[in-house]
N, C-alpha and C. Protein backbone atom coordinates (compact mmCIF):
# COMPACT_ATOMS: atom_id res chain seq x y z
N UNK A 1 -8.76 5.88 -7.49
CA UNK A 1 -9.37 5.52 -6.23
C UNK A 1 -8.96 4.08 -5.90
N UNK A 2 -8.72 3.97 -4.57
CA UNK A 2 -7.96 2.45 -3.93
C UNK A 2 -9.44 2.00 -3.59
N UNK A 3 -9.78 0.80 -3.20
CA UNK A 3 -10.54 0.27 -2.46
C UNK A 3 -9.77 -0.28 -1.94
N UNK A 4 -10.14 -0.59 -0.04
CA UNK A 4 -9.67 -1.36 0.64
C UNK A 4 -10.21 -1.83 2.05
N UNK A 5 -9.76 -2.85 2.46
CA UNK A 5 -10.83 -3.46 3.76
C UNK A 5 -10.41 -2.19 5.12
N UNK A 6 -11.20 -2.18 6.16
CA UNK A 6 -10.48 -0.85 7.31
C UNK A 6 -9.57 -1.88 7.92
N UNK A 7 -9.42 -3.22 7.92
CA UNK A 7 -7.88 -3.53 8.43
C UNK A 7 -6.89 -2.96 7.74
N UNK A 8 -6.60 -3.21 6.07
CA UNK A 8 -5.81 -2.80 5.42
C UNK A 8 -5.50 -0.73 5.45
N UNK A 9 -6.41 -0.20 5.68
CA UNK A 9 -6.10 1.20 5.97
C UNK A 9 -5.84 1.30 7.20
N UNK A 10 -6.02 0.59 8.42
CA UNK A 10 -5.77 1.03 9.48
C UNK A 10 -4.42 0.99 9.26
N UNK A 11 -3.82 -0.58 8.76
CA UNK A 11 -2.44 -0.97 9.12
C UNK A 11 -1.57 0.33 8.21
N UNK A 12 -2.39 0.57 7.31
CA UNK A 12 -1.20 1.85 6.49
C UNK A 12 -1.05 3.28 6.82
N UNK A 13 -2.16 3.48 8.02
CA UNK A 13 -2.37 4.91 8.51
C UNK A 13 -1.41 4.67 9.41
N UNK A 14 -1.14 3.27 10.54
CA UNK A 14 -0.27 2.74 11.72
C UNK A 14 1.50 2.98 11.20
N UNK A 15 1.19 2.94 9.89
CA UNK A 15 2.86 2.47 9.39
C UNK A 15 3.24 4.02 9.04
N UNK A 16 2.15 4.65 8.51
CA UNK A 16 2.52 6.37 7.98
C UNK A 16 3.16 7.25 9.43
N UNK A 17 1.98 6.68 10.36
CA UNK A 17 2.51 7.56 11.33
C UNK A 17 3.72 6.81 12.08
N UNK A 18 4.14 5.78 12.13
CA UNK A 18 5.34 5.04 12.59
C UNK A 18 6.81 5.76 12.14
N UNK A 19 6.85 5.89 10.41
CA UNK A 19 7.34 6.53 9.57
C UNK A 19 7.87 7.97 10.20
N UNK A 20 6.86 8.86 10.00
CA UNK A 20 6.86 10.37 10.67
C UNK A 20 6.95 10.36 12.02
N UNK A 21 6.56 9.74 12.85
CA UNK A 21 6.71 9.97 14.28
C UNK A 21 8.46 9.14 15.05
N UNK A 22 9.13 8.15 13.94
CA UNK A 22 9.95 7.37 14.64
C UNK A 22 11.11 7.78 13.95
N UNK A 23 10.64 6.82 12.66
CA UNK A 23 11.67 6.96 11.62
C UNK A 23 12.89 7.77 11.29
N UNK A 24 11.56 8.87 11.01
CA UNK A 24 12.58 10.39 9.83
C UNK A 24 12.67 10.95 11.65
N UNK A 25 12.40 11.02 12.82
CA UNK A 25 13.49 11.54 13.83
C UNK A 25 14.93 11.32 13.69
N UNK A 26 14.49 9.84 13.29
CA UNK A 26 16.01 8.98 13.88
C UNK A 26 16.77 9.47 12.66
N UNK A 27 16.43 9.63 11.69
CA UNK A 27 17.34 9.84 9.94
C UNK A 27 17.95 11.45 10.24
N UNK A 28 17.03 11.90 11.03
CA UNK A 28 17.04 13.43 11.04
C UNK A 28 18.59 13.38 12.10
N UNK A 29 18.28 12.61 13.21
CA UNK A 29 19.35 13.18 13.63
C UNK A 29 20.54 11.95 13.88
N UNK A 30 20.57 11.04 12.81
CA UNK A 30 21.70 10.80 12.39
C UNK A 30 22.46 11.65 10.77
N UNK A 31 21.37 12.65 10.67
CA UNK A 31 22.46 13.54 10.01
C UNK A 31 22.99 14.70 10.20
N UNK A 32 22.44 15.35 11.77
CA UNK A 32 23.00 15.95 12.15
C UNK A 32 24.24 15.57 13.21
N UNK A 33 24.33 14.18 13.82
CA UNK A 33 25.69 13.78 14.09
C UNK A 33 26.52 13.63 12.87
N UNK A 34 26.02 13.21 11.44
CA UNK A 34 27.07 13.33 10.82
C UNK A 34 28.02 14.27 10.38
N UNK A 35 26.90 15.75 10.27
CA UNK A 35 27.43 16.87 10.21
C UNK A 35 28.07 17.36 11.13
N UNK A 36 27.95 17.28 11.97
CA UNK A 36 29.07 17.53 13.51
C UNK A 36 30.29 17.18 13.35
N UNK A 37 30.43 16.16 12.06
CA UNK A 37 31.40 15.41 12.52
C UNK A 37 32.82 15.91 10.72
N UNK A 38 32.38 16.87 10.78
CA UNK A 38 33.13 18.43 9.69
C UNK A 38 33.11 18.45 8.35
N UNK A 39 33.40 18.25 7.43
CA UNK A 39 33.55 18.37 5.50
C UNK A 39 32.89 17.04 5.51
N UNK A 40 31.59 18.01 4.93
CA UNK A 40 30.73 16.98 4.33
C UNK A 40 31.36 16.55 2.80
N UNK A 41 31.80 17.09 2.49
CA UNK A 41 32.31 16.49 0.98
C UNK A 41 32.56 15.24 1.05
N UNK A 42 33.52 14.26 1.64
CA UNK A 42 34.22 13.27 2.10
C UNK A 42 33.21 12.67 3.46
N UNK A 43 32.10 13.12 3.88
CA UNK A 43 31.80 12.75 5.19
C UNK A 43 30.05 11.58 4.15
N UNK A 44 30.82 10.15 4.56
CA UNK A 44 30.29 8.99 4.07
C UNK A 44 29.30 8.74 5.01
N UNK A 45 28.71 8.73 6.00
CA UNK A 45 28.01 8.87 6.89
C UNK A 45 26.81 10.07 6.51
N UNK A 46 27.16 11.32 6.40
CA UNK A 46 25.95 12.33 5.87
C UNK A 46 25.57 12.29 4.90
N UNK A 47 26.08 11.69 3.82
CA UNK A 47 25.95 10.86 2.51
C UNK A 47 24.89 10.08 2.87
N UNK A 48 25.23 9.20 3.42
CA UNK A 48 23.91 7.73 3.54
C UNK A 48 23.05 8.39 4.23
N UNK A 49 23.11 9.16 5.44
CA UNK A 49 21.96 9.29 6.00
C UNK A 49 21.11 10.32 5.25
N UNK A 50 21.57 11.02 4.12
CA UNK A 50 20.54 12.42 3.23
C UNK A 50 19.75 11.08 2.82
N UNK A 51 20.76 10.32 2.06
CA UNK A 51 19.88 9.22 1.28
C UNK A 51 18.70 8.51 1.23
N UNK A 52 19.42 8.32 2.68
CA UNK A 52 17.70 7.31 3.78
C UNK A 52 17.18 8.34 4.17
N UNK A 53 17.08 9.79 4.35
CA UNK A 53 15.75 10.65 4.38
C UNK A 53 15.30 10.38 3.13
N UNK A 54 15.67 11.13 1.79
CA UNK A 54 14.86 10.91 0.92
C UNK A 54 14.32 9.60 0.68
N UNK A 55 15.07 8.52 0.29
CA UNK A 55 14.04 7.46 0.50
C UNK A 55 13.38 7.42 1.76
N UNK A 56 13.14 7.62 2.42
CA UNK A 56 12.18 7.49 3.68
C UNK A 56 10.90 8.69 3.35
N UNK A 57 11.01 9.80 3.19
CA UNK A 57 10.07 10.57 2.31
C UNK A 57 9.68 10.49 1.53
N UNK A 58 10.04 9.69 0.18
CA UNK A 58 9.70 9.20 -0.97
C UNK A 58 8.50 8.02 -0.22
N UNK A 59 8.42 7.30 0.82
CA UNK A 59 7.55 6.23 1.16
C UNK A 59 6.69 6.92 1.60
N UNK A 60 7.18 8.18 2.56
CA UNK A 60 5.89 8.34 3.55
C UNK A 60 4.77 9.30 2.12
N UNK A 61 5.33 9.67 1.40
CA UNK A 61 3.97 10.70 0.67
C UNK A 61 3.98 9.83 -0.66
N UNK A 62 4.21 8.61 -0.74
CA UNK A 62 3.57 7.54 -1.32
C UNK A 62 2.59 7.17 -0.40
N UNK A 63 2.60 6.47 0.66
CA UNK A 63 1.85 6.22 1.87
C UNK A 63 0.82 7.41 1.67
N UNK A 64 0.85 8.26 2.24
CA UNK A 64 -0.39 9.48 1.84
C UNK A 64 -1.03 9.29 0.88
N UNK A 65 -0.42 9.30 -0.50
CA UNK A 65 -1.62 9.48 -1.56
C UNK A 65 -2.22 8.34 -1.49
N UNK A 66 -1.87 7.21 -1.67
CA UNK A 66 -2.56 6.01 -1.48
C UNK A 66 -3.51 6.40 -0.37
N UNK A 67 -3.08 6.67 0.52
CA UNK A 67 -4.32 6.73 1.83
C UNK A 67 -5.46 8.57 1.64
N UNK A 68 -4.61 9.31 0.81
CA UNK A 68 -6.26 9.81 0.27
C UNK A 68 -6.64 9.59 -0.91
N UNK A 69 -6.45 8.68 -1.66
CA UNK A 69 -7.09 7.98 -2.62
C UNK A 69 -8.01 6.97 -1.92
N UNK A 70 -7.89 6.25 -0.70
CA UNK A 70 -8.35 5.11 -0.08
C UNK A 70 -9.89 5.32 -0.10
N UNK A 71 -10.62 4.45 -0.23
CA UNK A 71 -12.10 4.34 -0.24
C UNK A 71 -12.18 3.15 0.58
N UNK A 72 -12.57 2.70 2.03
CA UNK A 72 -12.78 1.29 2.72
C UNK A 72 -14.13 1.28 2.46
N UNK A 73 -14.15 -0.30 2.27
CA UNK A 73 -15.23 -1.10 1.71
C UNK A 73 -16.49 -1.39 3.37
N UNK A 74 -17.43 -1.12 2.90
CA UNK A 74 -18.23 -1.29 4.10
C UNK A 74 -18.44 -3.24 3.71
N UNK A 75 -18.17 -3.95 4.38
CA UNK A 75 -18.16 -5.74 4.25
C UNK A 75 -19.64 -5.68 4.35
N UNK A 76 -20.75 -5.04 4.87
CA UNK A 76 -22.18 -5.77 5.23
C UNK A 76 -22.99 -5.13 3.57
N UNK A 77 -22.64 -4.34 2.73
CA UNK A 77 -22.99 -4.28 1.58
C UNK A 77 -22.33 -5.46 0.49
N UNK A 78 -21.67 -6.01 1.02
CA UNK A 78 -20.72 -7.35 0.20
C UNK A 78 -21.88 -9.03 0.12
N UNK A 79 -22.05 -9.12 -0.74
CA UNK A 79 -22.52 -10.78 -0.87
C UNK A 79 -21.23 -11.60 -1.38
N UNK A 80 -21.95 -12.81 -1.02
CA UNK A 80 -21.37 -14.56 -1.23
C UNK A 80 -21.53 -14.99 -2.52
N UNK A 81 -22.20 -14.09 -3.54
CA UNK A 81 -23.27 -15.13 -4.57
C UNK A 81 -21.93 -15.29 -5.71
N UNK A 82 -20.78 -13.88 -6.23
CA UNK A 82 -19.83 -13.97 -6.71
C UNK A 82 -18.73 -13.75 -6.64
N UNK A 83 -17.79 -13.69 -6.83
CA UNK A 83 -16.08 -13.34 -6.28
C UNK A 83 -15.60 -12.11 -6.86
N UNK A 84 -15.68 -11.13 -5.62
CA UNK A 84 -15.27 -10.03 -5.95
C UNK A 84 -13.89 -9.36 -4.81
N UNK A 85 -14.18 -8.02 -4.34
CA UNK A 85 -12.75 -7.73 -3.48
C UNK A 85 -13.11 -7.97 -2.85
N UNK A 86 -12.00 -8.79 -1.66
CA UNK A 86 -12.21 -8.91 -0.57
C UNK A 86 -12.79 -10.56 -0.07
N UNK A 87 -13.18 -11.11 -1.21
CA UNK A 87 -13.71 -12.39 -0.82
C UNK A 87 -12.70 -13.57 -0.84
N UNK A 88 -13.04 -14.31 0.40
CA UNK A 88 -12.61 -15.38 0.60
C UNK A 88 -12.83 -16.73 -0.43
N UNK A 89 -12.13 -16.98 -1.52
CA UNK A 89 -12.28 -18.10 -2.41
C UNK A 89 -11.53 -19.77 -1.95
N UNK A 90 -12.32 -20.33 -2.22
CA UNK A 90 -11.94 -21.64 -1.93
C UNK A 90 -11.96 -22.50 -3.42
N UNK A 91 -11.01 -23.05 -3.82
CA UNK A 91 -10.49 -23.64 -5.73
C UNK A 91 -10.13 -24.41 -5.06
N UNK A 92 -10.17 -25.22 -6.65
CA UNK A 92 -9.59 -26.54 -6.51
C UNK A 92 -9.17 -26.21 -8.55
N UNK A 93 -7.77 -26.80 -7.97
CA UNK A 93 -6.45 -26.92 -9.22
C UNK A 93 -6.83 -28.34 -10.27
N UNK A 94 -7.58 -28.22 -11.18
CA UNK A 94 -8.54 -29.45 -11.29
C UNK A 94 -7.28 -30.02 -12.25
N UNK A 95 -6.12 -29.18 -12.69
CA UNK A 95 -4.84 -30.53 -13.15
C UNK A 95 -3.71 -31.18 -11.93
N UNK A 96 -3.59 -30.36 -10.89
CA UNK A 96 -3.03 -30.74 -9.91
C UNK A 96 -4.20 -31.64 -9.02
N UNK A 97 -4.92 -31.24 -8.56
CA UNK A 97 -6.51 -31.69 -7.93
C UNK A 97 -5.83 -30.94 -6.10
N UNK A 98 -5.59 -29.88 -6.68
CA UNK A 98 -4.94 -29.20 -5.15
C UNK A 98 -5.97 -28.21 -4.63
N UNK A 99 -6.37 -28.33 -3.01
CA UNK A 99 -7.25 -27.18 -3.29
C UNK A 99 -6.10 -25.80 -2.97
N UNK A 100 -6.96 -24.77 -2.84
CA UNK A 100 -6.28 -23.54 -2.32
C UNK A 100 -7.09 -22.40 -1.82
N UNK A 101 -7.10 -21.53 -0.78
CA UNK A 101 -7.87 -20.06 -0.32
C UNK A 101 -7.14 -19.65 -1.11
N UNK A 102 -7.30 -18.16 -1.19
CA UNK A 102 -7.34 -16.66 -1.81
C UNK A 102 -8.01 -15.79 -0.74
N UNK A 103 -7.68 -14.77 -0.74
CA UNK A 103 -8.36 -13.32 -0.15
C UNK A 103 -7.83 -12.53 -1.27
N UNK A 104 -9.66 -12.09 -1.90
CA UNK A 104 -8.77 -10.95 -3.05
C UNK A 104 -8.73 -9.79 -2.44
N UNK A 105 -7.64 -9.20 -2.26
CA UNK A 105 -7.57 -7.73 -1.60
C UNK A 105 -6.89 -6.85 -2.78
N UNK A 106 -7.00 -5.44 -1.95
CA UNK A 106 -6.04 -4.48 -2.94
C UNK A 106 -4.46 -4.61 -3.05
N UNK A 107 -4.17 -3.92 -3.87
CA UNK A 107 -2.52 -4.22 -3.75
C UNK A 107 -1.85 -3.68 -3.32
N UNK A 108 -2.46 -3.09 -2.17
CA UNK A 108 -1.80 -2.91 -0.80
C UNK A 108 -1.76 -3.49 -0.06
N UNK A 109 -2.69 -4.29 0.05
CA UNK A 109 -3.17 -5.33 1.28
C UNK A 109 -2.24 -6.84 0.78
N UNK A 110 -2.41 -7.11 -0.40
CA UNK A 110 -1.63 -8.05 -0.66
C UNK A 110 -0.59 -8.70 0.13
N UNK A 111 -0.86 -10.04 0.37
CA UNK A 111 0.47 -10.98 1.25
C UNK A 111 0.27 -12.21 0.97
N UNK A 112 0.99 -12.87 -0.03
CA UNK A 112 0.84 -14.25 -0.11
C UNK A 112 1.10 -14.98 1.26
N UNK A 113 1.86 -15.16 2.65
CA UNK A 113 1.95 -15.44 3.32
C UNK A 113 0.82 -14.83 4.23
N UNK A 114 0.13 -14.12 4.07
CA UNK A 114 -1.67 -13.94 4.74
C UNK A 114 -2.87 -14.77 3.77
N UNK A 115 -2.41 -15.43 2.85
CA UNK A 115 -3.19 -15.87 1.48
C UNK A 115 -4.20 -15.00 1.06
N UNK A 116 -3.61 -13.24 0.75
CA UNK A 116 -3.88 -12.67 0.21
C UNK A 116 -3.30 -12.28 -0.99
N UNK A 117 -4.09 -12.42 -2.26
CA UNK A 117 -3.57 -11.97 -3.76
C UNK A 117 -4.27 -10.34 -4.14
N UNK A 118 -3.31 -9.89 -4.70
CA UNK A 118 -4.08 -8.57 -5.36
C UNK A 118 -5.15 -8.60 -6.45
N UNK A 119 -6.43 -7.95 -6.43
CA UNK A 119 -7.18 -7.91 -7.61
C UNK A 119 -6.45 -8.08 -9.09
N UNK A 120 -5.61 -7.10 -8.91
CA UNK A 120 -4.63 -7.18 -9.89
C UNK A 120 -4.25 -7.94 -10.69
N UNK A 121 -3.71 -9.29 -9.68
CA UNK A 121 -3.46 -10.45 -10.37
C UNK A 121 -4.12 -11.05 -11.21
N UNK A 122 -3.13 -12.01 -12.29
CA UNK A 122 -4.20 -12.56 -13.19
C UNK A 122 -5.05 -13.89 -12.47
N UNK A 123 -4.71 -14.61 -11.17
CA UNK A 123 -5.55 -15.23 -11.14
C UNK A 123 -6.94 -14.39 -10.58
N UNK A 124 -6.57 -13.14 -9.87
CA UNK A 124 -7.96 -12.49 -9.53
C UNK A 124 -8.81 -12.19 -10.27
N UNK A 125 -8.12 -11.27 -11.52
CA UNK A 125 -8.70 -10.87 -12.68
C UNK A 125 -9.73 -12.12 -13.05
N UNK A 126 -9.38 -13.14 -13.47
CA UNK A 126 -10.26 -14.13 -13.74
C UNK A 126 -11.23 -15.00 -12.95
N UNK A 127 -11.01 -14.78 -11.87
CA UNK A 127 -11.83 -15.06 -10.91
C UNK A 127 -12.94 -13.67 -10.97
N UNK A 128 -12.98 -13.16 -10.60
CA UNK A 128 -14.21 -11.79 -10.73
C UNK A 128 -15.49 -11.82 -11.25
N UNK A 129 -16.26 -11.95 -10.65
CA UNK A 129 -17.96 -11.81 -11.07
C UNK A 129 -18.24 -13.61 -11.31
N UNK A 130 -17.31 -14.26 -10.83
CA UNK A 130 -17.96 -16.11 -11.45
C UNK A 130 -18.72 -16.76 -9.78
N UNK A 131 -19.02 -17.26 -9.96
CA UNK A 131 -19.56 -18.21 -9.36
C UNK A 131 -19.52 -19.42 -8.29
N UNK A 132 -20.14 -20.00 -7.43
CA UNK A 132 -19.67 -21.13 -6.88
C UNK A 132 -19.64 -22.47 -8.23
N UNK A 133 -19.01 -22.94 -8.33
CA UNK A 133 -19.19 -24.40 -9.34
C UNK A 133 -18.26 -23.95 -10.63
N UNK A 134 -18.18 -22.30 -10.78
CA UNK A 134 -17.79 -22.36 -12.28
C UNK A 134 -16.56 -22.70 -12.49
N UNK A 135 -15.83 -22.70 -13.52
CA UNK A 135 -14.50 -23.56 -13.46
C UNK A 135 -13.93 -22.44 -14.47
N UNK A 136 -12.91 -21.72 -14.18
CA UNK A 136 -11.92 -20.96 -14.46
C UNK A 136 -10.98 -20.99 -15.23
N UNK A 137 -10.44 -20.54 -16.38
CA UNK A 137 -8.98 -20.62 -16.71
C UNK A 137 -8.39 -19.42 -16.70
N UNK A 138 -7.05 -19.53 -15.80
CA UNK A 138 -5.77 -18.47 -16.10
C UNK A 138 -4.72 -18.80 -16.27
N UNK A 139 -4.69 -17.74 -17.46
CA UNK A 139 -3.20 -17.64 -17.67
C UNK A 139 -2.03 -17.28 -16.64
N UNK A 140 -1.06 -18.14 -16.55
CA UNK A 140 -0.14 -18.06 -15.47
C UNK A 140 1.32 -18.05 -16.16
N UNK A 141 2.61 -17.49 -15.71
CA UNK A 141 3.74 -18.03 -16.41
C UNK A 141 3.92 -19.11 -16.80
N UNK A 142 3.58 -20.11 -16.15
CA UNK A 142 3.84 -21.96 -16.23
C UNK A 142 3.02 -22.17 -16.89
N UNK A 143 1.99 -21.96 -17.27
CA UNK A 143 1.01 -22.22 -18.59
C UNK A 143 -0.37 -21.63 -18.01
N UNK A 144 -1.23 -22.90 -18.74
CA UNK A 144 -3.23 -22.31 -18.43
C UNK A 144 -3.32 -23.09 -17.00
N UNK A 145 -3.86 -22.75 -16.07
CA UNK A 145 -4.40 -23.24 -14.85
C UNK A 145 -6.16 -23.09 -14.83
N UNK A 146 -6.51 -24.65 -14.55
CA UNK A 146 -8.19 -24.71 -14.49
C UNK A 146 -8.78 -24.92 -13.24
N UNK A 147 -9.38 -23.60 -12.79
CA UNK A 147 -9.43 -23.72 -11.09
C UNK A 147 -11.37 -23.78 -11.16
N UNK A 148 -11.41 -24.61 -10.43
CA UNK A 148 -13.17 -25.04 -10.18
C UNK A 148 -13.57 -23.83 -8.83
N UNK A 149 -14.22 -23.27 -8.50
CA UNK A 149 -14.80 -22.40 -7.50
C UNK A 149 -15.62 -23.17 -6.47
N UNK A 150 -14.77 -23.19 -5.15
CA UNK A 150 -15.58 -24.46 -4.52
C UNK A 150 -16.74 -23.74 -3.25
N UNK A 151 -16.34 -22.56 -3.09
CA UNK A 151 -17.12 -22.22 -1.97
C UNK A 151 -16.22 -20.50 -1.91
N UNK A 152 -17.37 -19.32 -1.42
CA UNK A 152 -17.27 -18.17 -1.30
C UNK A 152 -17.53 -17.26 -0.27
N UNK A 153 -17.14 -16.89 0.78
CA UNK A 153 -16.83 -16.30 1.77
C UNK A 153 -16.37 -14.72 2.06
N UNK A 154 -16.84 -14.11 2.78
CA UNK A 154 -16.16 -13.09 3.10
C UNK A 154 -15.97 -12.91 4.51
């Protein structure tokens, strides 16, 4: 079972049907111009385009199961008191003294350029169930990172 916010399922129900309704047309019938075009044996064109159907089908019923696995999170059953999915974290890097947001989302939702991290991650993992004030360590490639919990949001 996924958990996820209804932005994050809307945007993946938007992209499934983008997929099936745009996509696999266009794959579909750039392989029937390729076939038009005589011996597929040698025909490099119906080649690539089988290709990009299957990968393009391989996404869309990935896309599906994820989306009936999906469970969206109702936000007004969610509190502030600890850091769980979906919450807005505010740290501070107490060896750098840097602060930083987070949005822990699923790892679907995930976008470091939205300053969303996946639960997944190890800084999420260690963040989970703590506190405003408590002070954190994770393990990161570059070593231990000690993040203070400055404020909690959703």
């Amino acid at each position: 079972m996924e958990y996820m916010s209804q932005e994050g399922y809307d945007k993946l129900v938007a992209e499934l049907r983008h997929m099936e309704s745009v996509e696999l047309p266009q794959v579909r019938e750039a392989i029937a111009e390729a076939r038009d075009k005589g011996d597929l044996s040698e025909n490099f064109e119906y080649h690539a385009a089988k290709r990009e159907q299957g990968r393009l089908l391989s996404r869309i019923r990935f896309k599906q199961r994820v989306l009936e696995n999906a469970r969206v999170i109702d936000t007004s059953r969610l509190g502030t008191d600890s850091v769980q999915l979906l919450s807005k974290v505010d740290m501070t890097n107490l060896t750098t003294n840097g602060k930083m947001r987070w949005t822990i989302a699923s790892p679907h939702e995930a976008n470091l350029r939205e300053g969303k991290i996946s639960i997944k991650s190890p800084i999420a993992q260690a963040l989970l169930n703590h506190k405003v004030g408590d002070v954190v360590e994770v393990t990161v490639p570059a070593g231990v990172m000690k993040l203070r919990i400055e404020n909690i949001q959703l």
